[in-house]
PDB file of N, CA and C in Angstrom:
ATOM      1  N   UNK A   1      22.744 -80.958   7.432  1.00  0.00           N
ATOM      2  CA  UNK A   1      22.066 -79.918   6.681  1.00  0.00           C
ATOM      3  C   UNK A   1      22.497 -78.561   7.255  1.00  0.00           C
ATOM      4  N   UNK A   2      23.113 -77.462   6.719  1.00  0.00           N
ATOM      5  CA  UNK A   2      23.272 -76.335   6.516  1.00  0.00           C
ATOM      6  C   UNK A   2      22.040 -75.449   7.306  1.00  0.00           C
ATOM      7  N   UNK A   3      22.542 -74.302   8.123  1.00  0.00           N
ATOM      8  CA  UNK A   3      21.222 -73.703   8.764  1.00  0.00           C
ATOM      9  C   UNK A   3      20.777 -73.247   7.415  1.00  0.00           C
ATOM     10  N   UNK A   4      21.442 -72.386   6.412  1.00  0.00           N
ATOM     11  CA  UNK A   4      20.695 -71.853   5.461  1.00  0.00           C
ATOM     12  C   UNK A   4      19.817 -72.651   4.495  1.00  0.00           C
ATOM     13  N   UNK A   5      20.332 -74.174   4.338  1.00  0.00           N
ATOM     14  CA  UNK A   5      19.425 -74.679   3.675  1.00  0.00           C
ATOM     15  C   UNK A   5      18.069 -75.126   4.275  1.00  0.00           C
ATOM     16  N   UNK A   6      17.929 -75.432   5.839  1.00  0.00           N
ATOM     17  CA  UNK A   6      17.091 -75.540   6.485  1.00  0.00           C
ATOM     18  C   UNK A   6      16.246 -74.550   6.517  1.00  0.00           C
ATOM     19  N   UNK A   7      16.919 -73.362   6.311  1.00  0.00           N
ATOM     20  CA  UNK A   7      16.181 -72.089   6.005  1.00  0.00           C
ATOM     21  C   UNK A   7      15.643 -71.781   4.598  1.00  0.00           C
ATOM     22  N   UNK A   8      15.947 -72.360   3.817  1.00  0.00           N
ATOM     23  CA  UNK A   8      15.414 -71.805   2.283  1.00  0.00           C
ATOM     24  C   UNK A   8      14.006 -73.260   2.438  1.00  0.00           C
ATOM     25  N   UNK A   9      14.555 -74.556   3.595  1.00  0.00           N
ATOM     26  CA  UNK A   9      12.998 -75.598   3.412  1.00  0.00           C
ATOM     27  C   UNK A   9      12.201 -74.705   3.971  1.00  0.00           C
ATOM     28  N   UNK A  10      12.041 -74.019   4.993  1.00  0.00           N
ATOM     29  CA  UNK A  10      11.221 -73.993   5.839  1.00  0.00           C
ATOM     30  C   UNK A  10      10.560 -72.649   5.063  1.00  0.00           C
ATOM     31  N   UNK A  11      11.414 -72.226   4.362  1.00  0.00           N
ATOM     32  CA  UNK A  11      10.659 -70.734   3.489  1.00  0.00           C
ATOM     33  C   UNK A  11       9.634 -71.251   2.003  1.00  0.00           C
ATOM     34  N   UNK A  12      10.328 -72.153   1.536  1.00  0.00           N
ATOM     35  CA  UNK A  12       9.079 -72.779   0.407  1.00  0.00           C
ATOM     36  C   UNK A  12       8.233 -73.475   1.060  1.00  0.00           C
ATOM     37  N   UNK A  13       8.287 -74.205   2.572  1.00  0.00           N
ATOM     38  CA  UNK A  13       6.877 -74.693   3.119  1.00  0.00           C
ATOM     39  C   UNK A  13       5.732 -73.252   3.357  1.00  0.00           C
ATOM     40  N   UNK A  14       6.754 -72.693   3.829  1.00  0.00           N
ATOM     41  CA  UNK A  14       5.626 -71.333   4.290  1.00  0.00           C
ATOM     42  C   UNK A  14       4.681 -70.869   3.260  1.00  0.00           C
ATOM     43  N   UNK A  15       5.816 -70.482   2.181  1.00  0.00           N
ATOM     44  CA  UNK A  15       5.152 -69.983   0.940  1.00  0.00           C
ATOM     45  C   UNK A  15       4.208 -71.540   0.476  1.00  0.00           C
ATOM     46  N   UNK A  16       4.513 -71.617   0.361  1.00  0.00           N
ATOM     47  CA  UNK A  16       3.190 -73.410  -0.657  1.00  0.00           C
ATOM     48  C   UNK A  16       2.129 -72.778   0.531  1.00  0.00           C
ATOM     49  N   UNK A  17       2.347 -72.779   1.810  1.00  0.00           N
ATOM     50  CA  UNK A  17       0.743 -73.084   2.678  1.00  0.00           C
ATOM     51  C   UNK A  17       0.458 -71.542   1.883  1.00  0.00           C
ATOM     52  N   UNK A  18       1.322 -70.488   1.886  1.00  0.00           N
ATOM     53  CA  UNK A  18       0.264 -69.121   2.092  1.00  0.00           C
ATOM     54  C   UNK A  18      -0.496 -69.477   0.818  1.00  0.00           C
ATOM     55  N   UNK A  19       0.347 -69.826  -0.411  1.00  0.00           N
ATOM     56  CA  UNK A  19       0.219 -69.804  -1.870  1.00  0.00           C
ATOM     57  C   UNK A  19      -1.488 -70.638  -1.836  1.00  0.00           C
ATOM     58  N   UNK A  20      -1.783 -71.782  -0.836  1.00  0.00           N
ATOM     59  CA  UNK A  20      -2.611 -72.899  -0.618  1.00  0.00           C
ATOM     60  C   UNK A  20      -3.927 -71.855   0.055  1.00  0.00           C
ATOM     61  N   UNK A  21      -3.286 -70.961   1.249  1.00  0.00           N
ATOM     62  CA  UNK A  21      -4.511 -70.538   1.557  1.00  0.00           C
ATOM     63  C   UNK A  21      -4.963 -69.244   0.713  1.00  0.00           C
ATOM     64  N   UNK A  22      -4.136 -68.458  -0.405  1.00  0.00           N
ATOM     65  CA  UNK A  22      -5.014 -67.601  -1.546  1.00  0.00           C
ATOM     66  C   UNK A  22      -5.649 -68.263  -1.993  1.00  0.00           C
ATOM     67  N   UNK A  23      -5.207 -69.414  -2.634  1.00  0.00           N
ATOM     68  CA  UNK A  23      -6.203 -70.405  -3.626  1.00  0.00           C
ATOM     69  C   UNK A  23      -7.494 -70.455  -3.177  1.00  0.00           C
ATOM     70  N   UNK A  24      -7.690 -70.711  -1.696  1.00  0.00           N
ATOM     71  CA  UNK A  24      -8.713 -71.528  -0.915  1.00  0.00           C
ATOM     72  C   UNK A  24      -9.738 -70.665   0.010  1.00  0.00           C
ATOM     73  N   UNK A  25      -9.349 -68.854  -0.276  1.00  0.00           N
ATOM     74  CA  UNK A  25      -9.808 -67.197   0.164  1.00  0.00           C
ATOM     75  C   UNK A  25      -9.548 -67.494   1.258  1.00  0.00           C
ATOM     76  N   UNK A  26      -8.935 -68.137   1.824  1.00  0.00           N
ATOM     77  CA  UNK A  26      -8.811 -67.899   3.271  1.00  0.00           C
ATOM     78  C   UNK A  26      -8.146 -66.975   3.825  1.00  0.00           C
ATOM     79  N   UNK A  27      -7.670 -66.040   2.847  1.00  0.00           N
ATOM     80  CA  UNK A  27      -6.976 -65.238   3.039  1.00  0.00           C
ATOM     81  C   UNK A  27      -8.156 -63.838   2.913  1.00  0.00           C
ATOM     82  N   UNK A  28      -9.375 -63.842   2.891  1.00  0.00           N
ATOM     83  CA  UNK A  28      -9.813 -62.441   2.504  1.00  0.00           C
ATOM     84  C   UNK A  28      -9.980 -61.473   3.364  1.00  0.00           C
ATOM     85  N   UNK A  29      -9.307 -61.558   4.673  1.00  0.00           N
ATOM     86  CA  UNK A  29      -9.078 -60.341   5.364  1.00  0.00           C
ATOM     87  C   UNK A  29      -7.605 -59.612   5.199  1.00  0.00           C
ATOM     88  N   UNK A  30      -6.610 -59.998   4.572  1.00  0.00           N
ATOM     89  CA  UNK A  30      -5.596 -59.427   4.608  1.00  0.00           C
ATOM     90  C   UNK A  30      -5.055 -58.583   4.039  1.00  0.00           C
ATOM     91  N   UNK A  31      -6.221 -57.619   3.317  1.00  0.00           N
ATOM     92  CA  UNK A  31      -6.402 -56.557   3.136  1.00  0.00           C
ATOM     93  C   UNK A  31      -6.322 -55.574   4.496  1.00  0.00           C
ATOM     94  N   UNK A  32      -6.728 -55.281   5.439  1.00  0.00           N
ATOM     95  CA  UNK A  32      -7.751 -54.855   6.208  1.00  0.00           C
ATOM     96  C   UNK A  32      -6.685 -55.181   7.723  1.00  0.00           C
ATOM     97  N   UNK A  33      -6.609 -56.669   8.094  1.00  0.00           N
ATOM     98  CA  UNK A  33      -5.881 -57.227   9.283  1.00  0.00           C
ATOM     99  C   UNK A  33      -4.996 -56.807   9.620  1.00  0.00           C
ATOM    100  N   UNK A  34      -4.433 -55.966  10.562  1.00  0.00           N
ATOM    101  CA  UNK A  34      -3.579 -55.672  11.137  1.00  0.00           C
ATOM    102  C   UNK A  34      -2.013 -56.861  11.164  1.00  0.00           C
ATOM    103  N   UNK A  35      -2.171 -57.842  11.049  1.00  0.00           N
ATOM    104  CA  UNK A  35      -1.540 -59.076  11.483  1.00  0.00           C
ATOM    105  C   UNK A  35      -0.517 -58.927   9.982  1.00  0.00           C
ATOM    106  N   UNK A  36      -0.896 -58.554   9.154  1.00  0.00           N
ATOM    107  CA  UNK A  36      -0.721 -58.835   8.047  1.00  0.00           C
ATOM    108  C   UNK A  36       0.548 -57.146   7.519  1.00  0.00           C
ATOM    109  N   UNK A  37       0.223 -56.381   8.323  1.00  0.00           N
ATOM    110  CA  UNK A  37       1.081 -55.072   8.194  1.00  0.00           C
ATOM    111  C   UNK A  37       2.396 -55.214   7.866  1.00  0.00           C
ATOM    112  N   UNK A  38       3.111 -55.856   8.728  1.00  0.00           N
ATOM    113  CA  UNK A  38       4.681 -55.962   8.048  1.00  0.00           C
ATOM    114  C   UNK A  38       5.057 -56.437   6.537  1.00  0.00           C
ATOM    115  N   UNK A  39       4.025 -57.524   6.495  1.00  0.00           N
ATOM    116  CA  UNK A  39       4.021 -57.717   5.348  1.00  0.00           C
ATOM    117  C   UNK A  39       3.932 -56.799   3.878  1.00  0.00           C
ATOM    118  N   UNK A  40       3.449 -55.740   4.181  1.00  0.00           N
ATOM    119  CA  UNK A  40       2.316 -54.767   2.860  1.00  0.00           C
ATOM    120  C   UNK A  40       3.522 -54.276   2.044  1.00  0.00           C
ATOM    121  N   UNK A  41       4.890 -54.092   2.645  1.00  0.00           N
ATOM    122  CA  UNK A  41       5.987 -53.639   1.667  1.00  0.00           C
ATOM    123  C   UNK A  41       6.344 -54.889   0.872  1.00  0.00           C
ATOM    124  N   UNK A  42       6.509 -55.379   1.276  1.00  0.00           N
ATOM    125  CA  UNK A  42       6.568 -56.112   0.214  1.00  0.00           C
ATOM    126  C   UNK A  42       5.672 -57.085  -1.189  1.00  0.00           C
ATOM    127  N   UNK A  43       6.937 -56.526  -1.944  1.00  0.00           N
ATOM    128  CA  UNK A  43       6.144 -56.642  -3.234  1.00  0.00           C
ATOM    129  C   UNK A  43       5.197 -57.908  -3.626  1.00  0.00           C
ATOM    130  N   UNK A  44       5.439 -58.858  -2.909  1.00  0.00           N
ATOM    131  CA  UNK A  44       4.741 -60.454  -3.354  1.00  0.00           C
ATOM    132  C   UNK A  44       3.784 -60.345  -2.460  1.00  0.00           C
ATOM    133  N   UNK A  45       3.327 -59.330  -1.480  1.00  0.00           N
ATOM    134  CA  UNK A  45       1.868 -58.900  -0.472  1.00  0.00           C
ATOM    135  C   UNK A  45       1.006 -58.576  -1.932  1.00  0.00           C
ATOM    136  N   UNK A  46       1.331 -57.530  -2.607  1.00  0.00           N
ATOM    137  CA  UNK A  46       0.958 -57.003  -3.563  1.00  0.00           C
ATOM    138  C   UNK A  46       0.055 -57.906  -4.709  1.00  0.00           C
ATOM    139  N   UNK A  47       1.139 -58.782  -4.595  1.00  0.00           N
ATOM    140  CA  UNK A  47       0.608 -60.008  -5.960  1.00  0.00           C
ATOM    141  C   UNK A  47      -0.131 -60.908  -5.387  1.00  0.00           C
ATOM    142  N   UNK A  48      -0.064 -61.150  -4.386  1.00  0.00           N
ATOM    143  CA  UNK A  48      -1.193 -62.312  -3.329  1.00  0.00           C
ATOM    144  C   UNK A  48      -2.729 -61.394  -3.343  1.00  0.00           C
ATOM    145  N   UNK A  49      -2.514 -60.289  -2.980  1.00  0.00           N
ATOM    146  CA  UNK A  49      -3.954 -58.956  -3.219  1.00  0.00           C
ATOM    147  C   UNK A  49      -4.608 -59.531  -4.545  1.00  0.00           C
ATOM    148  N   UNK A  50      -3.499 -58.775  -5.827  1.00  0.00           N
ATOM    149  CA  UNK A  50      -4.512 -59.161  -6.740  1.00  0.00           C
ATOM    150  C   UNK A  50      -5.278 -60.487  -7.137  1.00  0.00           C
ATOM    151  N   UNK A  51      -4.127 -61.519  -6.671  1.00  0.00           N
ATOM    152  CA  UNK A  51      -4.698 -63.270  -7.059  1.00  0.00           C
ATOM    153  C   UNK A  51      -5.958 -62.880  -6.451  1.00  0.00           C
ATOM    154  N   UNK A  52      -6.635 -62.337  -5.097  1.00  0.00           N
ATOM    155  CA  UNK A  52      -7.303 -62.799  -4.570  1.00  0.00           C
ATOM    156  C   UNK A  52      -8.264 -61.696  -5.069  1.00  0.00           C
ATOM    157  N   UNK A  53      -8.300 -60.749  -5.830  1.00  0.00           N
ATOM    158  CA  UNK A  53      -9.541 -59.565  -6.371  1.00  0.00           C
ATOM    159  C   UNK A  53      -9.354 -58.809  -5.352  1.00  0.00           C
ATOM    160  N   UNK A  54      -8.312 -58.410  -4.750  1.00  0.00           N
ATOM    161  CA  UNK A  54      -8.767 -57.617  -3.281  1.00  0.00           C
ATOM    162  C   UNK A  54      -7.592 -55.814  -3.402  1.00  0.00           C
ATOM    163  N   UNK A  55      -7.018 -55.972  -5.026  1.00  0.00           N
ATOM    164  CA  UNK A  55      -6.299 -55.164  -4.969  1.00  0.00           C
ATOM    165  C   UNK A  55      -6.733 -54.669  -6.216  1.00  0.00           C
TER     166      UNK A  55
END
């Protein structure tokens, strides 16, 4: 297996859990959390906000 393809598995596992914990609000500080900062440019931070009513 290819590092990059090992890299595109390990990027749709990530995404399914985050995608798993909007579903499930476990996400409702990441508005607010510091932890979560690098993230805010980017545009799919944005769309995870609204799924969750928080944008």
């Amino acid at each position: 297996m290819t590092p990059e393809r090992w890299t595109r598995i390990k990027t749709l596992f990530h995404e399914a859990l985050l995608n798993q914990a909007v579903d499930d609000r476990d996400l409702m500080f990441a508005k607010v959390y510091s932890l979560w900062d690098p993230l805010r440019s980017d545009p799919r931070f944005g769309e995870l906000l609204k799924r969750m009513n928080l944008q």
